[in-house]
N, C-alpha and C. Protein backbone atom coordinates (compact mmCIF):
# COMPACT_ATOMS: atom_id res chain seq x y z
N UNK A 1 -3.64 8.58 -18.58
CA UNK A 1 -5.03 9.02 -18.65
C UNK A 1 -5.85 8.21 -17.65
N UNK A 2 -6.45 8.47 -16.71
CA UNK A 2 -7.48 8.34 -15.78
C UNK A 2 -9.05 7.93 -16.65
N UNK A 3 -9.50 8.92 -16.38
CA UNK A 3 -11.21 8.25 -17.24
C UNK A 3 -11.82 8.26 -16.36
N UNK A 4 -13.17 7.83 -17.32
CA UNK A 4 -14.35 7.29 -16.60
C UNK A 4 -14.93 6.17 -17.20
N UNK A 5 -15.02 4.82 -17.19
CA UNK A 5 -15.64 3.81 -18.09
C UNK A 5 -16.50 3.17 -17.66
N UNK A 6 -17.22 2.52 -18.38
CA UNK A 6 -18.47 1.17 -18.21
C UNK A 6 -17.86 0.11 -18.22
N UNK A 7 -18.26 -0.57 -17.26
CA UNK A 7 -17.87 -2.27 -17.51
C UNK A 7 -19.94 -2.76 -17.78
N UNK A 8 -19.84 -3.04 -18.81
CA UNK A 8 -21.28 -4.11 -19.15
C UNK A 8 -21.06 -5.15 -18.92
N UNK A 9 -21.95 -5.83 -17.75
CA UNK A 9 -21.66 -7.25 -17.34
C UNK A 9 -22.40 -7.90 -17.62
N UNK A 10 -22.40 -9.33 -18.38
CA UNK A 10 -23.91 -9.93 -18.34
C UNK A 10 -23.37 -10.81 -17.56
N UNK A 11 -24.36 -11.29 -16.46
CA UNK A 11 -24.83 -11.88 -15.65
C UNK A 11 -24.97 -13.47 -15.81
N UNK A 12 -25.40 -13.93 -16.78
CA UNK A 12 -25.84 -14.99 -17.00
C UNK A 12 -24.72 -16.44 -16.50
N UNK A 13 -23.60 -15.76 -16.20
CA UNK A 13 -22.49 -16.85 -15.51
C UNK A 13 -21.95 -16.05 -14.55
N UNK A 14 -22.72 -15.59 -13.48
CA UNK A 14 -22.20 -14.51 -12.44
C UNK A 14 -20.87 -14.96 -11.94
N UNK A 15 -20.55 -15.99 -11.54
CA UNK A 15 -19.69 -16.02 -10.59
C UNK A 15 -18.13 -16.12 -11.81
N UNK A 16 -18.28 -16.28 -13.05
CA UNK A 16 -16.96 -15.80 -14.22
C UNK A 16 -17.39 -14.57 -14.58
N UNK A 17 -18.37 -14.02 -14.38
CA UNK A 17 -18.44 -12.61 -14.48
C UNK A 17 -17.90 -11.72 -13.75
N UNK A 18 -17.24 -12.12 -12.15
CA UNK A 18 -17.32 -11.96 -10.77
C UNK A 18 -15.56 -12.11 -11.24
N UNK A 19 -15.09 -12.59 -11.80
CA UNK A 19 -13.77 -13.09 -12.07
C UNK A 19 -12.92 -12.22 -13.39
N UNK A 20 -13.96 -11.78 -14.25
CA UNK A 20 -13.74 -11.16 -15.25
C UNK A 20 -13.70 -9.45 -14.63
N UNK A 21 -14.54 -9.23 -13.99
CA UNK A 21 -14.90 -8.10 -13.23
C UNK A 21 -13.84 -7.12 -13.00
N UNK A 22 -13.20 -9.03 -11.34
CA UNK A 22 -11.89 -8.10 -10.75
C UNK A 22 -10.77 -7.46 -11.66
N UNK A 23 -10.46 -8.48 -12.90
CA UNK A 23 -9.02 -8.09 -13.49
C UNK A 23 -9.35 -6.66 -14.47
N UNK A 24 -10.72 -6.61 -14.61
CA UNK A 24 -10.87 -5.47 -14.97
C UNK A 24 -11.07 -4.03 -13.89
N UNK A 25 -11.30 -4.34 -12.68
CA UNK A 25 -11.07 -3.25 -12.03
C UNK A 25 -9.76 -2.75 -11.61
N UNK A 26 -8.81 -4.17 -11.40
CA UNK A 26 -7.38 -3.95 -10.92
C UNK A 26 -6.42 -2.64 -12.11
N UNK A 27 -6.84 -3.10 -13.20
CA UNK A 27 -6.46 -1.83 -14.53
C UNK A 27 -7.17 -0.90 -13.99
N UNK A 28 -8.12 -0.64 -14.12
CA UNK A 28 -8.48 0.79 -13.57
C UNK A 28 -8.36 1.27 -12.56
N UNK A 29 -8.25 0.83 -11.65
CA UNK A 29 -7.42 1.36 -10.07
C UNK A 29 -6.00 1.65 -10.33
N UNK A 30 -5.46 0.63 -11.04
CA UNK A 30 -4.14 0.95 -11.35
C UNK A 30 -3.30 2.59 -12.29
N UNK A 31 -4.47 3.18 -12.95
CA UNK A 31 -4.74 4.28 -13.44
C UNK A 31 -5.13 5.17 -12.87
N UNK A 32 -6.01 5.03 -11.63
CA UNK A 32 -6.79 6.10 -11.10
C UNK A 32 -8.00 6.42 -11.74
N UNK A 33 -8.45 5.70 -12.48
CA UNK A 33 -9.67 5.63 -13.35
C UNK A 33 -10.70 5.38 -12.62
N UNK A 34 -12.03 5.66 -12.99
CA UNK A 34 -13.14 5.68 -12.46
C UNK A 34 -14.67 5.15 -13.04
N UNK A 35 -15.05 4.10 -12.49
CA UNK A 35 -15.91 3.21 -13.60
C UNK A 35 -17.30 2.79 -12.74
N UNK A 36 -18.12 2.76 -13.61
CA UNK A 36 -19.49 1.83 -12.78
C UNK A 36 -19.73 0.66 -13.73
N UNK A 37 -20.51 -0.10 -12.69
CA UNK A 37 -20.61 -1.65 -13.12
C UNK A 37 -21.88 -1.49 -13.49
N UNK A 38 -22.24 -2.05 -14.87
CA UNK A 38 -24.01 -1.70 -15.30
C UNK A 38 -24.27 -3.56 -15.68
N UNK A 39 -24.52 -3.69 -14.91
CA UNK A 39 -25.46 -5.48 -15.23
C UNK A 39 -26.60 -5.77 -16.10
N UNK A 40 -26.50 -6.71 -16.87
CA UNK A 40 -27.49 -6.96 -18.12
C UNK A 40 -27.23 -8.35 -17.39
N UNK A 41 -28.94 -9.14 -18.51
CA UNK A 41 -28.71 -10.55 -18.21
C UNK A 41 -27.66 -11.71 -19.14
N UNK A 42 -27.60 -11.14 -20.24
CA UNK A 42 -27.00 -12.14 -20.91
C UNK A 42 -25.74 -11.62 -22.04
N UNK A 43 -24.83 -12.14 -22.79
CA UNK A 43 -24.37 -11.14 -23.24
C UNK A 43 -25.01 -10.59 -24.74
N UNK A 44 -26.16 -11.23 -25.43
CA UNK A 44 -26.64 -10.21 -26.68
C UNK A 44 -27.64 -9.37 -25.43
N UNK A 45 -27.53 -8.70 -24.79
CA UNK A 45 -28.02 -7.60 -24.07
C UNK A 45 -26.93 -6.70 -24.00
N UNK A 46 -25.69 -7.19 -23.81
CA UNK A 46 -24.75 -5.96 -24.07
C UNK A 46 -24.42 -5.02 -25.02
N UNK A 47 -24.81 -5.60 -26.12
CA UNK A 47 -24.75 -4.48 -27.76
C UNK A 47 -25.97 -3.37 -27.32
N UNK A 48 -27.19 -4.09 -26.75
CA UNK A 48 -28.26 -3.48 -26.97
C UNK A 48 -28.02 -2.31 -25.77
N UNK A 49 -27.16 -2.47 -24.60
CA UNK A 49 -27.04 -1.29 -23.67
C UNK A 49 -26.02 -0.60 -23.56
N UNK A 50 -24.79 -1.01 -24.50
CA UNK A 50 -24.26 -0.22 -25.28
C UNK A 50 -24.58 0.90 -26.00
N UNK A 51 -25.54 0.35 -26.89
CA UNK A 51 -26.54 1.73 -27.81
C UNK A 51 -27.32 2.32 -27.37
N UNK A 52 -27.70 2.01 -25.96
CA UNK A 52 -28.30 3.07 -25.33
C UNK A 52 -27.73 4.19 -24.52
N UNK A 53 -26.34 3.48 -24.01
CA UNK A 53 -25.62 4.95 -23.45
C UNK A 53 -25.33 5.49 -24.49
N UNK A 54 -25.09 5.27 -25.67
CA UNK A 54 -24.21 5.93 -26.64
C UNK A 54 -25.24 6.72 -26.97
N UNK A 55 -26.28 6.23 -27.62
CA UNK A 55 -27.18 6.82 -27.85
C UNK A 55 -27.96 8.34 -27.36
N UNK A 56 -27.89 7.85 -25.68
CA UNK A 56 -28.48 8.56 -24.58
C UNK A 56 -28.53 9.90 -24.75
N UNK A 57 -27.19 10.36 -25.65
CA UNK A 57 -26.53 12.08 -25.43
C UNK A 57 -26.24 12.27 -24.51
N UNK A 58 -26.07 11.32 -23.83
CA UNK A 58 -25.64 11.78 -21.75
C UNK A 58 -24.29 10.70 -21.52
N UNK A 59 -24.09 10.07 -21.98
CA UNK A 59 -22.73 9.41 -21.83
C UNK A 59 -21.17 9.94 -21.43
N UNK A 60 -21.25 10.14 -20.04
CA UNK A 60 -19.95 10.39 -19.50
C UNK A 60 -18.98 9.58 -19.44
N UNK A 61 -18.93 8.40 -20.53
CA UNK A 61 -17.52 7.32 -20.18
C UNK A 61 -16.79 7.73 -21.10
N UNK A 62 -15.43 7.40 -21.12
CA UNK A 62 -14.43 7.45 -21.70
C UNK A 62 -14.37 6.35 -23.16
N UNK A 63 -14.75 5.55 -22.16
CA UNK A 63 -14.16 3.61 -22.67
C UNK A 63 -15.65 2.82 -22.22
N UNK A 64 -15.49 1.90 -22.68
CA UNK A 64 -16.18 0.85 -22.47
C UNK A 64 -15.53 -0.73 -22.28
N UNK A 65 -15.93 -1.58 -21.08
CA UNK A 65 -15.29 -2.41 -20.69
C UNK A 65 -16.57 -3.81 -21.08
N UNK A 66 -16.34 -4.87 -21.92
CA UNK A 66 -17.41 -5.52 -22.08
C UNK A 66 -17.13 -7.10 -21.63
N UNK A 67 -17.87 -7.93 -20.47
CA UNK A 67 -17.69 -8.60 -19.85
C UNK A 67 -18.61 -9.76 -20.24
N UNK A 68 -18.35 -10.95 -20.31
CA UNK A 68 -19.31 -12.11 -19.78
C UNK A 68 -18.60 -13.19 -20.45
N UNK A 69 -19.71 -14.01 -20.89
CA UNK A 69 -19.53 -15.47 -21.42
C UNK A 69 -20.35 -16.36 -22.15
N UNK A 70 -19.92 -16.88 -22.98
CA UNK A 70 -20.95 -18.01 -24.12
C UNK A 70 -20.02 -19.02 -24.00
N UNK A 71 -21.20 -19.91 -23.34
CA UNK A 71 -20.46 -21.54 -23.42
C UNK A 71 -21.26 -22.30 -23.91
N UNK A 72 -20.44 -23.04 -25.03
CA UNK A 72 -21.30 -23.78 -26.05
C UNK A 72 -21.89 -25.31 -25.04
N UNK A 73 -23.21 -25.42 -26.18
CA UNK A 73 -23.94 -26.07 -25.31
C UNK A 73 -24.72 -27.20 -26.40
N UNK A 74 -25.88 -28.21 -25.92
CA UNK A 74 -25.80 -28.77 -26.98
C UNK A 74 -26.53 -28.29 -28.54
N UNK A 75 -26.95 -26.90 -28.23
CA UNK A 75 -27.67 -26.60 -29.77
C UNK A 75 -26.78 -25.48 -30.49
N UNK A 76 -27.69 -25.09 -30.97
CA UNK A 76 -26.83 -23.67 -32.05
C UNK A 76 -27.34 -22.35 -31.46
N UNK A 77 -27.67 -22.60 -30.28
CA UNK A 77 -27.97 -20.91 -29.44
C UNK A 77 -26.48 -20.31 -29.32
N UNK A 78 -25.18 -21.07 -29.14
CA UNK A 78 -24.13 -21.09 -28.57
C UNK A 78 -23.87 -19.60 -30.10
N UNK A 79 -24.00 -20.04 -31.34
CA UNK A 79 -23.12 -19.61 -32.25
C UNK A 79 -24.01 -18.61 -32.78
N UNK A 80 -25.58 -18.18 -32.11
CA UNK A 80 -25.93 -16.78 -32.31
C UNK A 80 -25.36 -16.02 -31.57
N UNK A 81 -25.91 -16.42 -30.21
CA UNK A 81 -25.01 -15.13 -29.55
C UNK A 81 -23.57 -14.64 -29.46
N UNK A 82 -23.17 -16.11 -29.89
CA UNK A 82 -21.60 -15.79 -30.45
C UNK A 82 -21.24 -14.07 -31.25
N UNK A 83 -21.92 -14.75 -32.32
CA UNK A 83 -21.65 -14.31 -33.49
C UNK A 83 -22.56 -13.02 -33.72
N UNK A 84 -23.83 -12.80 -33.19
CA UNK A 84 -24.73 -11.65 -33.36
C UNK A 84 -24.21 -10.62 -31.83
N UNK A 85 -24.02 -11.33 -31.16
CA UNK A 85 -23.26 -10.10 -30.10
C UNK A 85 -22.10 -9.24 -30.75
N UNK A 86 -20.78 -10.26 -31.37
CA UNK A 86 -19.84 -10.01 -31.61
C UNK A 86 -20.17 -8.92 -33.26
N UNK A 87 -21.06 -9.41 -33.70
CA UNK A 87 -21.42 -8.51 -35.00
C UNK A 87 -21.88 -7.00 -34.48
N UNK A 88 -22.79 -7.21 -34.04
CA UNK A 88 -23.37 -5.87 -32.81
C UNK A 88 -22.62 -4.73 -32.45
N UNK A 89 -21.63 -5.79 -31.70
CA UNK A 89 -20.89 -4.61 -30.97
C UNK A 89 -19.67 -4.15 -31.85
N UNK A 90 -18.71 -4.87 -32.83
CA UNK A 90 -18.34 -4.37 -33.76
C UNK A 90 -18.97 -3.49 -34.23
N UNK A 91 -20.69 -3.26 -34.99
CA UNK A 91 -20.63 -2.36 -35.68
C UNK A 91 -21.03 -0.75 -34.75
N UNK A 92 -21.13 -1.04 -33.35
CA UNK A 92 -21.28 -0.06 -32.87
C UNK A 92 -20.61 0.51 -32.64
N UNK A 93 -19.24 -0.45 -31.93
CA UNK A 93 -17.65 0.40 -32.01
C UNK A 93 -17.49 1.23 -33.41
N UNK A 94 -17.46 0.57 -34.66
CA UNK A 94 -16.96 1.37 -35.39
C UNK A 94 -17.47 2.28 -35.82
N UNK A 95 -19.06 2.56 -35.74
CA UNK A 95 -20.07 3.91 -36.24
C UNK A 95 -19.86 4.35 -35.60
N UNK A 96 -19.24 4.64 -34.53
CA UNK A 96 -19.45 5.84 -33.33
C UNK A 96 -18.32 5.56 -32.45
N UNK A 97 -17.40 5.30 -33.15
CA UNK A 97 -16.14 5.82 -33.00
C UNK A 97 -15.72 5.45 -31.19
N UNK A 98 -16.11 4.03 -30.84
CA UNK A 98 -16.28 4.14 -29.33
C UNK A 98 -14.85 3.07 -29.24
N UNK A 99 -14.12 3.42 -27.68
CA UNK A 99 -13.17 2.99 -26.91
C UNK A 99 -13.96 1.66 -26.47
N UNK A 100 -13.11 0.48 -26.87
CA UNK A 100 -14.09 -0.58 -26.24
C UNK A 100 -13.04 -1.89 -26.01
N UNK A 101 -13.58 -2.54 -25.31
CA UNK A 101 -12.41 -3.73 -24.75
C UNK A 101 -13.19 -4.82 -24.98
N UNK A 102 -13.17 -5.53 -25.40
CA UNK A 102 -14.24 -6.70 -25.26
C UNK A 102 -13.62 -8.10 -24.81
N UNK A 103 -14.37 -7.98 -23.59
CA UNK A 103 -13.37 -9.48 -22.70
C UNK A 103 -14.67 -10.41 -22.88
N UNK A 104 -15.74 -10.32 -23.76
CA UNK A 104 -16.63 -11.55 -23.87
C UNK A 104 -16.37 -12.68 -23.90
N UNK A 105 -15.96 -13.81 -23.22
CA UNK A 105 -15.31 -14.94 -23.63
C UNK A 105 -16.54 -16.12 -24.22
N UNK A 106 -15.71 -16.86 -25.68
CA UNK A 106 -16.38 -17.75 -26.09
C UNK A 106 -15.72 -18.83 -26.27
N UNK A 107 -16.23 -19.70 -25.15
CA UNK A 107 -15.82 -21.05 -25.14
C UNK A 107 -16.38 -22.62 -25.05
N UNK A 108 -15.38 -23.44 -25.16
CA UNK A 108 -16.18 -24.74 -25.10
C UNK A 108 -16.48 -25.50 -23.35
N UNK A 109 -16.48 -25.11 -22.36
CA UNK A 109 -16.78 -25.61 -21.35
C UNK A 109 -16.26 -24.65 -20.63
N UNK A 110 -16.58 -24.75 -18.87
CA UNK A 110 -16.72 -23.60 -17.84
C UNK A 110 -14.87 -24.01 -17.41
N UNK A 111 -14.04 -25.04 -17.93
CA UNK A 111 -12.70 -25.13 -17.15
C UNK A 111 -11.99 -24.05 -18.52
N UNK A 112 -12.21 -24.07 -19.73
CA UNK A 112 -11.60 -23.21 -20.45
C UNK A 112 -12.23 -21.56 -20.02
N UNK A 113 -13.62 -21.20 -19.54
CA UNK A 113 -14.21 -19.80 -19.01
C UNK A 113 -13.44 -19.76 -17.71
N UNK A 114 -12.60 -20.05 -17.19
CA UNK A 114 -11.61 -19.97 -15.97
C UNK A 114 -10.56 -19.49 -15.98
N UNK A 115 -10.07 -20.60 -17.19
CA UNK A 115 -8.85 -20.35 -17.28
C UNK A 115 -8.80 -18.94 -18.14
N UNK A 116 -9.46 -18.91 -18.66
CA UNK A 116 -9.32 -17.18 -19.15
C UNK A 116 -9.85 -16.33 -18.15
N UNK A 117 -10.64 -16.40 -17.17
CA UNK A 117 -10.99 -15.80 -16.52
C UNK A 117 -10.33 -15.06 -14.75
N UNK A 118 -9.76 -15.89 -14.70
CA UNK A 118 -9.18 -16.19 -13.39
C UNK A 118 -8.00 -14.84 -13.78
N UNK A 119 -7.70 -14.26 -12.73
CA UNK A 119 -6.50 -13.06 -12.74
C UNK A 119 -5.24 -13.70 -12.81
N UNK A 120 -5.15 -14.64 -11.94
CA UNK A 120 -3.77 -15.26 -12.34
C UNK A 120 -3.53 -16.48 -13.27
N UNK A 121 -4.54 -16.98 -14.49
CA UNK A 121 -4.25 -17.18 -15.36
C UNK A 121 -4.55 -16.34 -16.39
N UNK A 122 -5.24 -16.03 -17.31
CA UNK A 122 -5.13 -15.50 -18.49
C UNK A 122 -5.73 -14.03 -18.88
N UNK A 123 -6.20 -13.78 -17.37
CA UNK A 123 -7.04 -12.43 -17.21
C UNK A 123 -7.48 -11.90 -17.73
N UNK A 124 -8.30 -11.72 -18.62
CA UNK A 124 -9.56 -11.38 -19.88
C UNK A 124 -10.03 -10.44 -19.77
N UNK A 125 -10.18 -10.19 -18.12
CA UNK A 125 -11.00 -8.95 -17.81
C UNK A 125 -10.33 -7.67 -17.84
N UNK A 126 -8.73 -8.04 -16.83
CA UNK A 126 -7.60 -7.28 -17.15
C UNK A 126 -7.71 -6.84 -18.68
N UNK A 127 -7.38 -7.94 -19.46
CA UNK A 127 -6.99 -7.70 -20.91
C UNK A 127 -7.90 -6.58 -21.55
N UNK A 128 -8.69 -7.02 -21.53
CA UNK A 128 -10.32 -6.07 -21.89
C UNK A 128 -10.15 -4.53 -21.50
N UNK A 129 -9.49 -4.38 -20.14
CA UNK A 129 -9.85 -3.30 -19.90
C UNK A 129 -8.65 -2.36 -20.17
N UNK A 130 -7.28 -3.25 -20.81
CA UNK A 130 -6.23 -2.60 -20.97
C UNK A 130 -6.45 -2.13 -22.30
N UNK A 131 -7.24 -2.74 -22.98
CA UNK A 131 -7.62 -2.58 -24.50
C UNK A 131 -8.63 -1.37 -24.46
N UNK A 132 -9.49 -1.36 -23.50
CA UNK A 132 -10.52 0.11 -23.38
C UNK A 132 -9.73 1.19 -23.50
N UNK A 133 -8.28 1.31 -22.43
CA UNK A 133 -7.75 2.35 -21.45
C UNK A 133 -6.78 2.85 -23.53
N UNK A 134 -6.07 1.68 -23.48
CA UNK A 134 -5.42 2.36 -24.88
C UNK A 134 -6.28 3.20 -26.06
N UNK A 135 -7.81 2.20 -26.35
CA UNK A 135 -8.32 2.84 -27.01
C UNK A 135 -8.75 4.56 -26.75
N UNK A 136 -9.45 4.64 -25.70
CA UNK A 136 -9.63 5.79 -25.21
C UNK A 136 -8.67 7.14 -25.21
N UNK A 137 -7.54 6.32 -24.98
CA UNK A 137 -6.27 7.20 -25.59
C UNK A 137 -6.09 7.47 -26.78
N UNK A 138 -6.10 6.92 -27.99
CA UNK A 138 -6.01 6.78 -29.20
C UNK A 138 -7.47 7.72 -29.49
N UNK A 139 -8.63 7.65 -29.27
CA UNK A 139 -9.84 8.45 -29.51
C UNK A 139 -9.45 9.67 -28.91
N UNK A 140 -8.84 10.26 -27.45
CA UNK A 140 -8.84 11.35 -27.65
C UNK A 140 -7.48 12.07 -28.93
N UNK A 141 -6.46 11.17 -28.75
CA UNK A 141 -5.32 11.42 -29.73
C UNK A 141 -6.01 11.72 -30.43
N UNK A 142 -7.02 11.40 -31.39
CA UNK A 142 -7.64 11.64 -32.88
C UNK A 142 -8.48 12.57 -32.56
N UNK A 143 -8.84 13.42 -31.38
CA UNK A 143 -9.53 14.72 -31.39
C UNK A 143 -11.03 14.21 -31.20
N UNK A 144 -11.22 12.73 -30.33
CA UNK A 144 -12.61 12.88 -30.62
C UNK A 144 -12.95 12.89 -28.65
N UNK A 145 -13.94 13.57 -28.47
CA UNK A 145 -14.42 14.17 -26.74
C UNK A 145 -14.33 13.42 -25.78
């Protein structure tokens, strides 16, 4: 299956966003799939532009590819957006039945956001987007558009 998907990027650590990106485009090239890159600033902005394509009634993606990073820091901002992104977009995946990959990485410093990030170590973005491409399969398997 080919497609069409979203990668939601937040921005807020461009250059592991930039890293998360590629391993997610290399899957979809590797398919013949077809995707646009939609940039937000941070990642609790990604639930929120999530629900707006979904929302939209105009949503031509297949899948959804969800990108960025939370690196803990010295307060407790680290474990809202943790945890209220990750709540978010769970409950949006599951009300509305959406194909979704979520390569958000949450970690304790920028050498562990690397090492998951980087294509030739642990590729997140790849991972993410191999998790979209199956889901999307599995949603149309179950008869849904």
């Amino acid at each position: 299956m080919s497609g069409h998907y979203s990668i939601l990027e937040a921005r807020f650590y461009s250059d592991i966003a930039n890293a998360l990106a590629e391993g997610a485009e290399a899957e979809l090239k590797a398919i013949d799939a077809t995707y646009e890159r939609i940039f937000v600033p941070g990642v609790l902005e990604i639930p929120a532009v999530l629900s707006m394509i979904v929302n939209s009634g105009k949503s031509q993606f297949d899948g959804h590819i969800l990108l960025g990073c939370v690196i803990r820091g010295e307060t407790s901002h680290y474990d809202i957006v943790a945890n209220e992104s990750a709540r978010s977009i769970l409950a949006l995946t599951v009300e509305k039945s959406l194909a979704v990959g979520n390569g958000i990485l949450t970690v304790e410093n920028r050498d562990q956001a690397w090492a998951r990030a980087r294509v030739s170590e642990k590729n997140k973005g790849g991972v993410a987007a191999k998790a979209a491409i199956k889901m999307a399969d599995l949603r149309q398997q179950f008869g849904f558009s």
